[in-house]
N, C-alpha and C. Protein backbone atom coordinates (compact mmCIF):
# COMPACT_ATOMS: atom_id res chain seq x y z
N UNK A 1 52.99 55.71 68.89
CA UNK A 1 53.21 54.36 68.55
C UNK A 1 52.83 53.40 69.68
N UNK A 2 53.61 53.13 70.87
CA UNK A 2 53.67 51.89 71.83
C UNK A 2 52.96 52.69 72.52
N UNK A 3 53.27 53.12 73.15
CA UNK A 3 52.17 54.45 73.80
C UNK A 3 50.53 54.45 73.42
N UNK A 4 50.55 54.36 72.85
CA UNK A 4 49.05 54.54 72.03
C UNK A 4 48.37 53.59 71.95
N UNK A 5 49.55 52.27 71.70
CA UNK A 5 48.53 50.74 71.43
C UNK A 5 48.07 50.22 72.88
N UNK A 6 49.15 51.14 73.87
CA UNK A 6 49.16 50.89 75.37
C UNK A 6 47.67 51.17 75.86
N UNK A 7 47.66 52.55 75.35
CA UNK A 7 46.40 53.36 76.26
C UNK A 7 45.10 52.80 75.61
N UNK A 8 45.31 52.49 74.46
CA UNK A 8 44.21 51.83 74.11
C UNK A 8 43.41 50.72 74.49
N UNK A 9 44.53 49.72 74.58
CA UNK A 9 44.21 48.30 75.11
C UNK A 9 43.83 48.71 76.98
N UNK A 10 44.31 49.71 77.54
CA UNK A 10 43.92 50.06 78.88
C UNK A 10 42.45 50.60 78.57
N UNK A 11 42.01 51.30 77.86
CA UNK A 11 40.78 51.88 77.58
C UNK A 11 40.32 50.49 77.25
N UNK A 12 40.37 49.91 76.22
CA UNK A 12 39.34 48.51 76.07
C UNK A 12 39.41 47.69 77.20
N UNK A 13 40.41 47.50 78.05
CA UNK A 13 40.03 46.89 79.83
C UNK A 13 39.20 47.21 80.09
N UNK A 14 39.23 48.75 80.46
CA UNK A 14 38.14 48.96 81.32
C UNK A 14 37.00 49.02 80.74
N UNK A 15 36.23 49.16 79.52
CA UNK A 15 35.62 49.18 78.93
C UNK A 15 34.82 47.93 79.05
N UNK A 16 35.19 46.85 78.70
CA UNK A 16 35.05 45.04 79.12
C UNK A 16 34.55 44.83 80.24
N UNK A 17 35.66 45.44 81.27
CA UNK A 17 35.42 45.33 82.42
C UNK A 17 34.13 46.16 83.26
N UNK A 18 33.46 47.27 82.89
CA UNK A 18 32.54 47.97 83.00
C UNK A 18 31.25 46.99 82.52
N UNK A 19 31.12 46.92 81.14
CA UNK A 19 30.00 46.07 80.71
C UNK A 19 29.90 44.95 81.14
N UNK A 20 30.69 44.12 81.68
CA UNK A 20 30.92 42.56 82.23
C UNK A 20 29.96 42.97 83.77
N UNK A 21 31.00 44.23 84.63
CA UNK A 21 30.31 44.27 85.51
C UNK A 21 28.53 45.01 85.80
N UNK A 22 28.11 45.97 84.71
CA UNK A 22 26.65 46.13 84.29
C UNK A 22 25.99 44.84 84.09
N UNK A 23 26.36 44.10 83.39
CA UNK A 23 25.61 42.81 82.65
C UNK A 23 25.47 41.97 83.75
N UNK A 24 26.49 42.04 85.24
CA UNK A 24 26.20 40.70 86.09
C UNK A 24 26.31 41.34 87.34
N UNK A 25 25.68 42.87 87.48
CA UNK A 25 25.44 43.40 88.82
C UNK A 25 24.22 42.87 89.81
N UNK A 26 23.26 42.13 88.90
CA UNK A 26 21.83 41.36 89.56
C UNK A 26 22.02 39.90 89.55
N UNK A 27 22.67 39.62 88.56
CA UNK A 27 22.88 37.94 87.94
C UNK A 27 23.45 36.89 90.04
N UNK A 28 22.56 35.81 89.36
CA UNK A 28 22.77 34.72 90.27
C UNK A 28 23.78 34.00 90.68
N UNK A 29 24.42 33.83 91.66
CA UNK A 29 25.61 33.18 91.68
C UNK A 29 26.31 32.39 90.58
N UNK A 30 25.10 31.47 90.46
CA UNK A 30 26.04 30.61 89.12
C UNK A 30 25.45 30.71 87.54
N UNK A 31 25.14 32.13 87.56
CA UNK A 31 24.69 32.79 86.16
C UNK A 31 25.63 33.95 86.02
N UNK A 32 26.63 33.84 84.34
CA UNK A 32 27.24 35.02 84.17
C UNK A 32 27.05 35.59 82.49
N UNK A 33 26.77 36.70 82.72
CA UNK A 33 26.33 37.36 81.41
C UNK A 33 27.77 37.79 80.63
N UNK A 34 28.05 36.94 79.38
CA UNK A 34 29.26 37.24 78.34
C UNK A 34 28.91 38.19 77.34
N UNK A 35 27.43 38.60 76.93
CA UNK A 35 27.00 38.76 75.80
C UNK A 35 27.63 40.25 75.87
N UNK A 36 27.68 40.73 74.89
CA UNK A 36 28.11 42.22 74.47
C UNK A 36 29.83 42.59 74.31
N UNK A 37 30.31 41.40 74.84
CA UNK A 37 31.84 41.35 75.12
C UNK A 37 32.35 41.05 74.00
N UNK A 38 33.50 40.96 73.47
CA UNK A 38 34.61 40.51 72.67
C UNK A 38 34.92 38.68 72.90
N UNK A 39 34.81 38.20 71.82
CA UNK A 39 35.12 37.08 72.39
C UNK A 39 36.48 36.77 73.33
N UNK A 40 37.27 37.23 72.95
CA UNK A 40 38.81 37.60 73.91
C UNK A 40 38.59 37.59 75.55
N UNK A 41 37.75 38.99 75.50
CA UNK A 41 37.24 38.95 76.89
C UNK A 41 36.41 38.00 77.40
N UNK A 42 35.34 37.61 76.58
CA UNK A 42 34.18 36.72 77.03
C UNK A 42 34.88 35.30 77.34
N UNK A 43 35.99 35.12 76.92
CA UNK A 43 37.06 33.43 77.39
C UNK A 43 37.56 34.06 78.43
N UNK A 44 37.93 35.00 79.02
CA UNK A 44 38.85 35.53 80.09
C UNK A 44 38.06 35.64 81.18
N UNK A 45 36.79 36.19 81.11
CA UNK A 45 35.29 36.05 82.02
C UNK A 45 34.81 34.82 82.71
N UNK A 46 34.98 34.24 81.32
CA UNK A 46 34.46 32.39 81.47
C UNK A 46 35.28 32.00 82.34
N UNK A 47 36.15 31.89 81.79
CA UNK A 47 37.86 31.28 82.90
C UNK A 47 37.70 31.78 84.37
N UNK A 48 37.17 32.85 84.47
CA UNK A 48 37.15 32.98 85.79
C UNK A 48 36.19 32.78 86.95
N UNK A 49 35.19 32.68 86.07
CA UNK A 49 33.97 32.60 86.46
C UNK A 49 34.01 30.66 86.75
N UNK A 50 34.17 30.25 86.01
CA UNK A 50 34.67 28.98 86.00
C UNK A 50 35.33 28.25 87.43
N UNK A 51 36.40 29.31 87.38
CA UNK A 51 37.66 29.21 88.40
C UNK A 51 36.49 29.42 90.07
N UNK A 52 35.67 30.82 89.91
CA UNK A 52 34.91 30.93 91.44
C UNK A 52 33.83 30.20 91.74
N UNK A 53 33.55 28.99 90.32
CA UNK A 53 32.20 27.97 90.65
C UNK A 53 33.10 26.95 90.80
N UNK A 54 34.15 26.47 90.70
CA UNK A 54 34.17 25.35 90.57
C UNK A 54 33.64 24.77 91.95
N UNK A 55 34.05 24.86 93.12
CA UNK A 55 33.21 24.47 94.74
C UNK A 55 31.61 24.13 94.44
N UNK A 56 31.10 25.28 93.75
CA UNK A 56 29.67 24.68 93.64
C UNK A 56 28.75 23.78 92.95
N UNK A 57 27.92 23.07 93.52
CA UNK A 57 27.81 21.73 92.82
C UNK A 57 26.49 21.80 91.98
N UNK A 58 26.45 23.31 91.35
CA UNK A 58 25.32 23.86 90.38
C UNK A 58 26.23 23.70 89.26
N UNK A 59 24.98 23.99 88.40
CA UNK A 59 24.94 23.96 86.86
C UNK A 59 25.38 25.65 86.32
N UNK A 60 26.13 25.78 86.17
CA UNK A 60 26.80 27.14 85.43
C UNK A 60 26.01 27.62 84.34
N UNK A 61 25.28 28.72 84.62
CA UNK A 61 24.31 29.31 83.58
C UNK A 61 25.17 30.37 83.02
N UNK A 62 25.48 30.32 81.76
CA UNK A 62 26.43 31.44 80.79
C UNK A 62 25.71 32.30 79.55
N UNK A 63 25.32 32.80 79.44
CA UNK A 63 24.74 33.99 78.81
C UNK A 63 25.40 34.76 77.87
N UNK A 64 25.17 33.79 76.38
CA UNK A 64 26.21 34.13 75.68
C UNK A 64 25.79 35.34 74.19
N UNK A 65 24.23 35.05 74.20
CA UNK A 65 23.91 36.11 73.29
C UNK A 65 23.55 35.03 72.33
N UNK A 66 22.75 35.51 71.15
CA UNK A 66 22.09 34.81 69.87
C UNK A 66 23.15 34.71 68.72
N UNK A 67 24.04 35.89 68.72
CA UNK A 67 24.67 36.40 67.78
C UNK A 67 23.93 37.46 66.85
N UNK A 68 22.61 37.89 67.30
CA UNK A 68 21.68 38.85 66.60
C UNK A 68 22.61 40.27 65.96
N UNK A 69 23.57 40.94 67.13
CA UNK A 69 24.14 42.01 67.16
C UNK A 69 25.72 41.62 66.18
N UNK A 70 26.14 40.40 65.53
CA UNK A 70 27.21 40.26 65.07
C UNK A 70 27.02 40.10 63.78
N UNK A 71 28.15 40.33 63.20
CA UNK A 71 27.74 40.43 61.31
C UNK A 71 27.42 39.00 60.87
N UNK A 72 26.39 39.47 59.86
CA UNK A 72 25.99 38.74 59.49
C UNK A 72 24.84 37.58 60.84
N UNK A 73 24.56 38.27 61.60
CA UNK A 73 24.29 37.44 62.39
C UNK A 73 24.51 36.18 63.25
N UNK A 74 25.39 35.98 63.10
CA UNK A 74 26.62 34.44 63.34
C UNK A 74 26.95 34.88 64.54
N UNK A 75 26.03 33.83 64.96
CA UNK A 75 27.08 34.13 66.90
C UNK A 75 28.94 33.92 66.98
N UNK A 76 29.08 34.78 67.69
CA UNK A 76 30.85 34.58 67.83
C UNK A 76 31.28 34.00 69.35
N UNK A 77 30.65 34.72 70.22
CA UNK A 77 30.92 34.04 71.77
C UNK A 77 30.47 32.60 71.90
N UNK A 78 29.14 32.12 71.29
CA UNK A 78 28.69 31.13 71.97
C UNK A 78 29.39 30.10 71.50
N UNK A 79 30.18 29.66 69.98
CA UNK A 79 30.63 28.58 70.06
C UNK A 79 32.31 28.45 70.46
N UNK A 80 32.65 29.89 70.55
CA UNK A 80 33.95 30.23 71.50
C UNK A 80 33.95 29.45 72.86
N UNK A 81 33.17 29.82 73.58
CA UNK A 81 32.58 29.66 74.83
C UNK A 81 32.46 28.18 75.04
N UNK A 82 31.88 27.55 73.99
CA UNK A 82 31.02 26.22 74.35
C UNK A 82 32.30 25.30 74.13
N UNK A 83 33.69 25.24 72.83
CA UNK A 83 34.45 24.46 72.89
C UNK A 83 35.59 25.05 74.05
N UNK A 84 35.12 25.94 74.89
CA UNK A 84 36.75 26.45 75.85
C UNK A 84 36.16 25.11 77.05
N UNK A 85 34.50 25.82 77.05
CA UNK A 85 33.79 24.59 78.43
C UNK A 85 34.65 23.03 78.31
N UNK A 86 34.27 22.58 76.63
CA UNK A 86 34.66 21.21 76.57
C UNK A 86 35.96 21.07 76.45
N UNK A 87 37.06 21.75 76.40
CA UNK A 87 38.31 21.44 76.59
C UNK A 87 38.76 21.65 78.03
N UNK A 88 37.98 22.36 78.60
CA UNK A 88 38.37 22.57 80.52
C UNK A 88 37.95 21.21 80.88
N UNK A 89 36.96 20.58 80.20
CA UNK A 89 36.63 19.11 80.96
C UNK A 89 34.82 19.18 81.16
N UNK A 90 34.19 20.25 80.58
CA UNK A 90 33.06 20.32 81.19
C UNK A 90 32.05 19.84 79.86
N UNK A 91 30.84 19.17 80.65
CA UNK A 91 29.73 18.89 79.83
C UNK A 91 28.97 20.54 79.54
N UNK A 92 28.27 20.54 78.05
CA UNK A 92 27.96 21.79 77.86
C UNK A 92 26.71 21.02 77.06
N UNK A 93 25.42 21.65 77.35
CA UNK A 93 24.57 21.78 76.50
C UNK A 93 24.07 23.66 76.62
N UNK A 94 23.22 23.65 75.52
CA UNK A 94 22.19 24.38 74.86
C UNK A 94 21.30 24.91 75.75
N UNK A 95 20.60 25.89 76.10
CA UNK A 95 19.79 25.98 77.34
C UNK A 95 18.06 25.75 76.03
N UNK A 96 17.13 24.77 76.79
CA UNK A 96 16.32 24.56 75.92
C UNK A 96 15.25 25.59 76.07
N UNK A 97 15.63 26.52 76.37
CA UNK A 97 14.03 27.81 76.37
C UNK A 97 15.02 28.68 76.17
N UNK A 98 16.15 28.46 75.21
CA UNK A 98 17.12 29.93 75.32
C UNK A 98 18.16 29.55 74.60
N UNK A 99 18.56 29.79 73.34
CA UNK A 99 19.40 28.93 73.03
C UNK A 99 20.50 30.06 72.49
N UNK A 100 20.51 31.42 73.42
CA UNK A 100 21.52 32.26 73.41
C UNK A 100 22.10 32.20 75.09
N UNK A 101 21.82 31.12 75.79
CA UNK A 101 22.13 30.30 77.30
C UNK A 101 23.17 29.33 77.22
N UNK A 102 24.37 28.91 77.72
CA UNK A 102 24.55 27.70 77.88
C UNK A 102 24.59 27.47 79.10
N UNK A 103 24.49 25.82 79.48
CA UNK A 103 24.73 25.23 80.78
C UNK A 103 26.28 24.69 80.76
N UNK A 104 26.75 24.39 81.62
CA UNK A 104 27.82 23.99 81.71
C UNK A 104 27.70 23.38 83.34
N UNK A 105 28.26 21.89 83.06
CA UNK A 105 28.10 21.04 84.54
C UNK A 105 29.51 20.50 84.03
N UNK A 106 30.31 20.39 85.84
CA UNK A 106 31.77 20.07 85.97
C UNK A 106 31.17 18.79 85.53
N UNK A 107 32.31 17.59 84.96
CA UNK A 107 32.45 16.15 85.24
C UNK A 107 33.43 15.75 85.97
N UNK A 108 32.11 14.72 86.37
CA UNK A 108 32.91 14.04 87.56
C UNK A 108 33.64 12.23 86.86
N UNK A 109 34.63 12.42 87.16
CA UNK A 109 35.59 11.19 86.78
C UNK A 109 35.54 10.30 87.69
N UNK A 110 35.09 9.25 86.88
CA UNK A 110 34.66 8.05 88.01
C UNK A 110 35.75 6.88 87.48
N UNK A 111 36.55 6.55 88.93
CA UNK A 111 38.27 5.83 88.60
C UNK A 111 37.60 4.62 88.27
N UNK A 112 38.23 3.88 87.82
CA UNK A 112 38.30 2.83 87.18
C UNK A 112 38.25 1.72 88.36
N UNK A 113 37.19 0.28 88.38
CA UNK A 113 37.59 -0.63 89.79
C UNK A 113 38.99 -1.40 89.37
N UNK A 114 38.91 -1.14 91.11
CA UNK A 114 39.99 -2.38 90.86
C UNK A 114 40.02 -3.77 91.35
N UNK A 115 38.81 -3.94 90.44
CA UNK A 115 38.80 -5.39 90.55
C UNK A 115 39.07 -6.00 90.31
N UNK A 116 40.04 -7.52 90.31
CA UNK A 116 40.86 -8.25 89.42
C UNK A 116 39.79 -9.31 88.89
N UNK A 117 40.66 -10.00 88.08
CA UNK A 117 39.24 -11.11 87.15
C UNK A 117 39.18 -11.99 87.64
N UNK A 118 39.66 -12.27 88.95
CA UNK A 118 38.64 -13.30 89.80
C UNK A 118 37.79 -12.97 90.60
N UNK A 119 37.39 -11.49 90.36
CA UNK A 119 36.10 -11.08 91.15
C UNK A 119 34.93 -10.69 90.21
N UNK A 120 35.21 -11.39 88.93
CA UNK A 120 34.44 -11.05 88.24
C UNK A 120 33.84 -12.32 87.83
């Protein structure tokens, strides 16, 4: 019973965790390959991956797959992926020579002046 759902979910860790690390043993600092993952995992990847760019002031290349390999063909990671970006705060487009790519650039929040209306 508990036992079992235990060892399992330990077997699908490492499992995740194996292909995550195959898929981004060459990949570029701010390029990370999600594709082949579970969407579950592929938000848990993101998040972290997320978490070790944020310092850098590149464009986050994410590698999310076509959805070719999912039923029916319907991507499952990429629009997982693309509304987690825009609720963390981040601009997300489409990569335009790849549109199983996304970009993802932090925004920057620009405060409000404080200028009063006699300086205007």
């Amino acid at each position: 019973g508990l036992a079992l759902k235990r060892n399992r979910e330990l077997l699908d860790e490492e499992a995740s965790a194996k292909i995550f690390q195959e898929n981004n043993e060459r990949s570029l600092p701010n390029t990370v390959n999600l594709h082949g993952l579970y969407v579950t995992e592929a938000k848990l990847y993101f998040k972290r991956t997320v978490e070790e760019a944020r310092d850098r002031e590149q464009p986050l290349c994410v590698i999310v797959g076509k959805g070719i390999h999912s039923d029916d063909n319907i991507p499952k990671i990429k629009p997982a992926i693309q509304a987690l970006g825009e609720n963390l705060g981040m601009i997300v487009d489409v990569d335009p020579e790849n549109d199983g790519r996304l970009i993802f650039c932090a925004v920057v929040y620009v405060l409000p002046s404080t200028s009063t209306p006699e300086d205007v």
